[in-house]
C-alpha atoms as a PDB file:
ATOM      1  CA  UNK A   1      79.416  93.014 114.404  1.00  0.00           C
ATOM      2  CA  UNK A   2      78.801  90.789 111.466  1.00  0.00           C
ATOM      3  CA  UNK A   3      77.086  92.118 107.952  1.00  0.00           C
ATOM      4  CA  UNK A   4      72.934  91.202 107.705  1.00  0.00           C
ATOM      5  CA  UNK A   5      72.557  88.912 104.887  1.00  0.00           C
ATOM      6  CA  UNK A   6      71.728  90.870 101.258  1.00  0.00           C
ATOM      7  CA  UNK A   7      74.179  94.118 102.665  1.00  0.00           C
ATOM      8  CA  UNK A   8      77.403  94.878 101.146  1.00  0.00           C
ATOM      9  CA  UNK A   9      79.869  96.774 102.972  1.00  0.00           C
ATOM     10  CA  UNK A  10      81.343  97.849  98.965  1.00  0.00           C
ATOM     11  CA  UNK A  11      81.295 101.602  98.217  1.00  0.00           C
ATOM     12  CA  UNK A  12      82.382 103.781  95.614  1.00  0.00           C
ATOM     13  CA  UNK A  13      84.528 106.744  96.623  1.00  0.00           C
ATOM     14  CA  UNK A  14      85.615 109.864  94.719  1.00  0.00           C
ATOM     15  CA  UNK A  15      88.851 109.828  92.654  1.00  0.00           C
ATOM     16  CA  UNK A  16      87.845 106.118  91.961  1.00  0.00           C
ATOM     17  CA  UNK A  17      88.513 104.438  94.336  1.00  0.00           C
ATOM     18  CA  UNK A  18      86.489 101.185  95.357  1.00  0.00           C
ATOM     19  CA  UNK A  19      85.834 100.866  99.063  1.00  0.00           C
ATOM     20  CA  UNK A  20      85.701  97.423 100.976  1.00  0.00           C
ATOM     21  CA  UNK A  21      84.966  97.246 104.514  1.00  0.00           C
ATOM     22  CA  UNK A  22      85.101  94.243 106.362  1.00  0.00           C
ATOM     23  CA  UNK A  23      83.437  93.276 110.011  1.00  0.00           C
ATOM     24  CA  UNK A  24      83.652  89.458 109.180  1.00  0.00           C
ATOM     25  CA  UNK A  25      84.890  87.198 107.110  1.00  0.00           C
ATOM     26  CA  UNK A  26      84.870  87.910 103.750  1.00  0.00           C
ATOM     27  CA  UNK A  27      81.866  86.414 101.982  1.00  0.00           C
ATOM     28  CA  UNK A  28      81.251  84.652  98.533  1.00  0.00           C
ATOM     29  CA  UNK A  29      79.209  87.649  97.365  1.00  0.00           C
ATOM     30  CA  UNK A  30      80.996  89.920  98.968  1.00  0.00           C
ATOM     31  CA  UNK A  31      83.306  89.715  95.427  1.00  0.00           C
ATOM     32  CA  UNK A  32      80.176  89.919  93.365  1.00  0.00           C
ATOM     33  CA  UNK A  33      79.584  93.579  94.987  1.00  0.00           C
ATOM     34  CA  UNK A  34      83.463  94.216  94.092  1.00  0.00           C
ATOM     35  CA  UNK A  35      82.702  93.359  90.590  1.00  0.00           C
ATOM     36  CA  UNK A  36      79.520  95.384  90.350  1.00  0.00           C
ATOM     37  CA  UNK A  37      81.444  98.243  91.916  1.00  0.00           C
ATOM     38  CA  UNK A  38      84.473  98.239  89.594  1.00  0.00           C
ATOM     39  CA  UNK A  39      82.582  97.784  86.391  1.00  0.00           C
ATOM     40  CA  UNK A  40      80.244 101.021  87.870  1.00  0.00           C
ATOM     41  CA  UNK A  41      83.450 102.987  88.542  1.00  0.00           C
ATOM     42  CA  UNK A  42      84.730 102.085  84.687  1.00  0.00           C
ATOM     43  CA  UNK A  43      81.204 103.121  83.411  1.00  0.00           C
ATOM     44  CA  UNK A  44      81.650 106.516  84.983  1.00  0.00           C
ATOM     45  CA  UNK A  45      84.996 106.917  83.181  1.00  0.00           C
ATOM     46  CA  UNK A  46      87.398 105.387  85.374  1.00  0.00           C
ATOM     47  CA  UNK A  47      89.511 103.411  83.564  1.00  0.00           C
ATOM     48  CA  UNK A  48      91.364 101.352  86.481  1.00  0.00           C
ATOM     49  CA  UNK A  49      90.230 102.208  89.221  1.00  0.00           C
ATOM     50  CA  UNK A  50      92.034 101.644  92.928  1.00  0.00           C
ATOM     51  CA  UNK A  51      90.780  99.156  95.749  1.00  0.00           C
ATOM     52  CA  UNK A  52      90.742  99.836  99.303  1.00  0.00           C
ATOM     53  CA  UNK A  53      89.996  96.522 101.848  1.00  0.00           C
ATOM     54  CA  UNK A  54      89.418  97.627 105.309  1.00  0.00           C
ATOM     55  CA  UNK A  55      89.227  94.800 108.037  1.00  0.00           C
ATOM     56  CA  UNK A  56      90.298  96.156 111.299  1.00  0.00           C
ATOM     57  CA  UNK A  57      90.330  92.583 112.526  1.00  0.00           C
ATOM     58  CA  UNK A  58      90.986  90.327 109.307  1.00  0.00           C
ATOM     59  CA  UNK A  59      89.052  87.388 109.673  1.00  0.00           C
ATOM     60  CA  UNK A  60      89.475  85.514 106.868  1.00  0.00           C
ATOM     61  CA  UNK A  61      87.042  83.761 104.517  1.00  0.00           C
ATOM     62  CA  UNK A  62      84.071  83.222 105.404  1.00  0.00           C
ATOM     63  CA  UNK A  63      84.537  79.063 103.647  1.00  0.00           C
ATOM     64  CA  UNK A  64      86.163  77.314 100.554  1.00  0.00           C
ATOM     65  CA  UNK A  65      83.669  78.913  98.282  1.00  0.00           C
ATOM     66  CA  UNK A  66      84.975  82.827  99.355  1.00  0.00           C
ATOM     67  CA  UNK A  67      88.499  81.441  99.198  1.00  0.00           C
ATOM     68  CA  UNK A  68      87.841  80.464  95.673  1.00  0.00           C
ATOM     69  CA  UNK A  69      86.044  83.344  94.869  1.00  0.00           C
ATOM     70  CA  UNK A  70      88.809  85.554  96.026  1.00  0.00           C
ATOM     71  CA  UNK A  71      91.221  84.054  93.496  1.00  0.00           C
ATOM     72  CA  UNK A  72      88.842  83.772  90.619  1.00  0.00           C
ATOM     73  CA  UNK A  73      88.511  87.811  91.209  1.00  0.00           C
ATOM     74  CA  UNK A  74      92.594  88.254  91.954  1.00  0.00           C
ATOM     75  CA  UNK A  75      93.019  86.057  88.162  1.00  0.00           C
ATOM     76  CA  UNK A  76      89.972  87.802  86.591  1.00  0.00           C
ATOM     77  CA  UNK A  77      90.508  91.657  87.787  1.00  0.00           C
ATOM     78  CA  UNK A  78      94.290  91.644  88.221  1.00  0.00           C
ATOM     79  CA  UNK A  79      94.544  94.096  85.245  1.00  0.00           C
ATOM     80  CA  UNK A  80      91.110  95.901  85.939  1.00  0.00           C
ATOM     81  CA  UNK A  81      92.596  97.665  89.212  1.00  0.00           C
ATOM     82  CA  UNK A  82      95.244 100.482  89.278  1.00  0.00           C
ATOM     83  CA  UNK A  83      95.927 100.248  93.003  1.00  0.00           C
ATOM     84  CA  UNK A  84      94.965  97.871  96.131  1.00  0.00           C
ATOM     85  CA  UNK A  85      95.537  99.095  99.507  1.00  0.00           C
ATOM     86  CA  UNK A  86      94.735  96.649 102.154  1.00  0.00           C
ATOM     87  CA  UNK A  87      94.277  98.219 105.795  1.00  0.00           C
ATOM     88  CA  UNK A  88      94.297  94.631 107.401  1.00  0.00           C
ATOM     89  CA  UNK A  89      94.246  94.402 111.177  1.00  0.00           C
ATOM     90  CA  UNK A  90      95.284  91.659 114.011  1.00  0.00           C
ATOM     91  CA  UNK A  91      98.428  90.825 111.881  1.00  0.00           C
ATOM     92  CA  UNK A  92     101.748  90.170 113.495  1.00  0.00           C
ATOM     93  CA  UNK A  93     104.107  92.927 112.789  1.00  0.00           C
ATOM     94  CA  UNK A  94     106.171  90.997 110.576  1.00  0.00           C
ATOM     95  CA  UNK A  95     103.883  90.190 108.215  1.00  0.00           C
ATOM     96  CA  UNK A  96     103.754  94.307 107.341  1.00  0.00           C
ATOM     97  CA  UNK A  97     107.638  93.961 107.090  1.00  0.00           C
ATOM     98  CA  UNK A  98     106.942  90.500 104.868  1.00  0.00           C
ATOM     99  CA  UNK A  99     104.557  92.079 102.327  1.00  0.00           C
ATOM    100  CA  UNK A 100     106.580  95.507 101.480  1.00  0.00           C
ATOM    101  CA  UNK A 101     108.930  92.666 100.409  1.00  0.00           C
ATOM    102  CA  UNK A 102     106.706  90.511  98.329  1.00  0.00           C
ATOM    103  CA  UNK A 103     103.860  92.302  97.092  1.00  0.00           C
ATOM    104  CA  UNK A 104     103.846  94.271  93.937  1.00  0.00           C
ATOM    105  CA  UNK A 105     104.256  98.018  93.885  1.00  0.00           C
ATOM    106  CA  UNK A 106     100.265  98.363  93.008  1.00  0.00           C
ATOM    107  CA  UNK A 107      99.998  96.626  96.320  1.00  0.00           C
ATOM    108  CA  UNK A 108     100.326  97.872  99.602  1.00  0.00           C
ATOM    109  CA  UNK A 109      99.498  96.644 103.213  1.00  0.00           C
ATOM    110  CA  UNK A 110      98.443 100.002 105.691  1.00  0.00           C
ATOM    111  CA  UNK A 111      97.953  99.379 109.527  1.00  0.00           C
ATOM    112  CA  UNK A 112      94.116 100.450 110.601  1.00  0.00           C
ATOM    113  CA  UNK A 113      95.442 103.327 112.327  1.00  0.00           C
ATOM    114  CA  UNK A 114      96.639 104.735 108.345  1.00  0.00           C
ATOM    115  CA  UNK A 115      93.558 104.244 107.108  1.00  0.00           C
ATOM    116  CA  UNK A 116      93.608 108.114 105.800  1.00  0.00           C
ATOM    117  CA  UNK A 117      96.766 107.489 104.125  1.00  0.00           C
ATOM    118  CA  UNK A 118      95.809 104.080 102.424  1.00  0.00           C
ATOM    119  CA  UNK A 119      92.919 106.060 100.641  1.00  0.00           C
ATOM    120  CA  UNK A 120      94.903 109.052  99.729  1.00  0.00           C
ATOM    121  CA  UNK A 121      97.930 106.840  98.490  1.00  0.00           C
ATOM    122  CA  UNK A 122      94.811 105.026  96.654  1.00  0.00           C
ATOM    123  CA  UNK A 123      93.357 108.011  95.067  1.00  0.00           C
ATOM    124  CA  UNK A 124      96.895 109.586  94.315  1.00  0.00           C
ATOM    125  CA  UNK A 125      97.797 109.466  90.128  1.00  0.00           C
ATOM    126  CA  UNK A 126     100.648 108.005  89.501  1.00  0.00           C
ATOM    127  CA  UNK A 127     102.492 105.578  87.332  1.00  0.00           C
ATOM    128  CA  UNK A 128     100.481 102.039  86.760  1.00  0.00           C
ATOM    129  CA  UNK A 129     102.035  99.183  87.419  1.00  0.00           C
ATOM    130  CA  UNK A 130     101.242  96.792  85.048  1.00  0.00           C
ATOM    131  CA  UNK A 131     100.962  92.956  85.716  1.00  0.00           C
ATOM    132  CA  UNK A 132      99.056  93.845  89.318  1.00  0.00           C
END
């Protein structure tokens, strides 16, 4: 099922915590929604507050232009987030095993099926790690 044009599958949840749910491939504006989202969630008092990306079936970028987009937001909001769980589907086992290895503590890759426990562990306070 891929997104209508002009919808954004970005939603704020309680305990700030910024909601991304993915059909597709992630879009260009799909990181203009992000922003939007995180700078509502700081308005409302939250100072940094957590990221969850849900793709049951990652598909990738949707082009070049998401790709860059992605890592203009990564370089732009790396210090704007607390936490980023990413509940990222259709990957090879090893690549979970891979990522507890090499991504930062404020990082975390969840199966689909822990989808519950991505958002909790999102939500949870906690120590910031700094440098995300």
């Amino acid at each position: 099922m891929t997104r209508a044009p002009g919808t954004t599958p970005v939603r704020a949840r309680p305990g700030g915590v910024v909601r991304l749910d993915l059909d597709g491939p992630v879009r260009a504006c799909d990181y203009d929604d992000l922003d939007e989202a995180v700078e509502r969630s700081r308005a409302a008092g939250v100072s940094r507050p957590a990221l969850v990306v849900s793709a049951p079936a990652f598909a990738g970028w949707d082009g070049p232009a998401a790709l860059l987009r992605h890592q203009l937001f990564v370089l732009e909001r790396h210090d704007a987030l607390r936490r980023v769980a990413l509940v990222l589907g259709g990957l090879p086992p090893a690549v979970h095993e891979l990522a507890e290895l090499l991504l930062p503590p404020a990082v975390r890759l969840f199966a689909p099926r822990d989808l519950d426990a991505a958002l909790c562990w999102a939500a949870a306070p906690g120590p910031v790690v700094e440098g995300l």
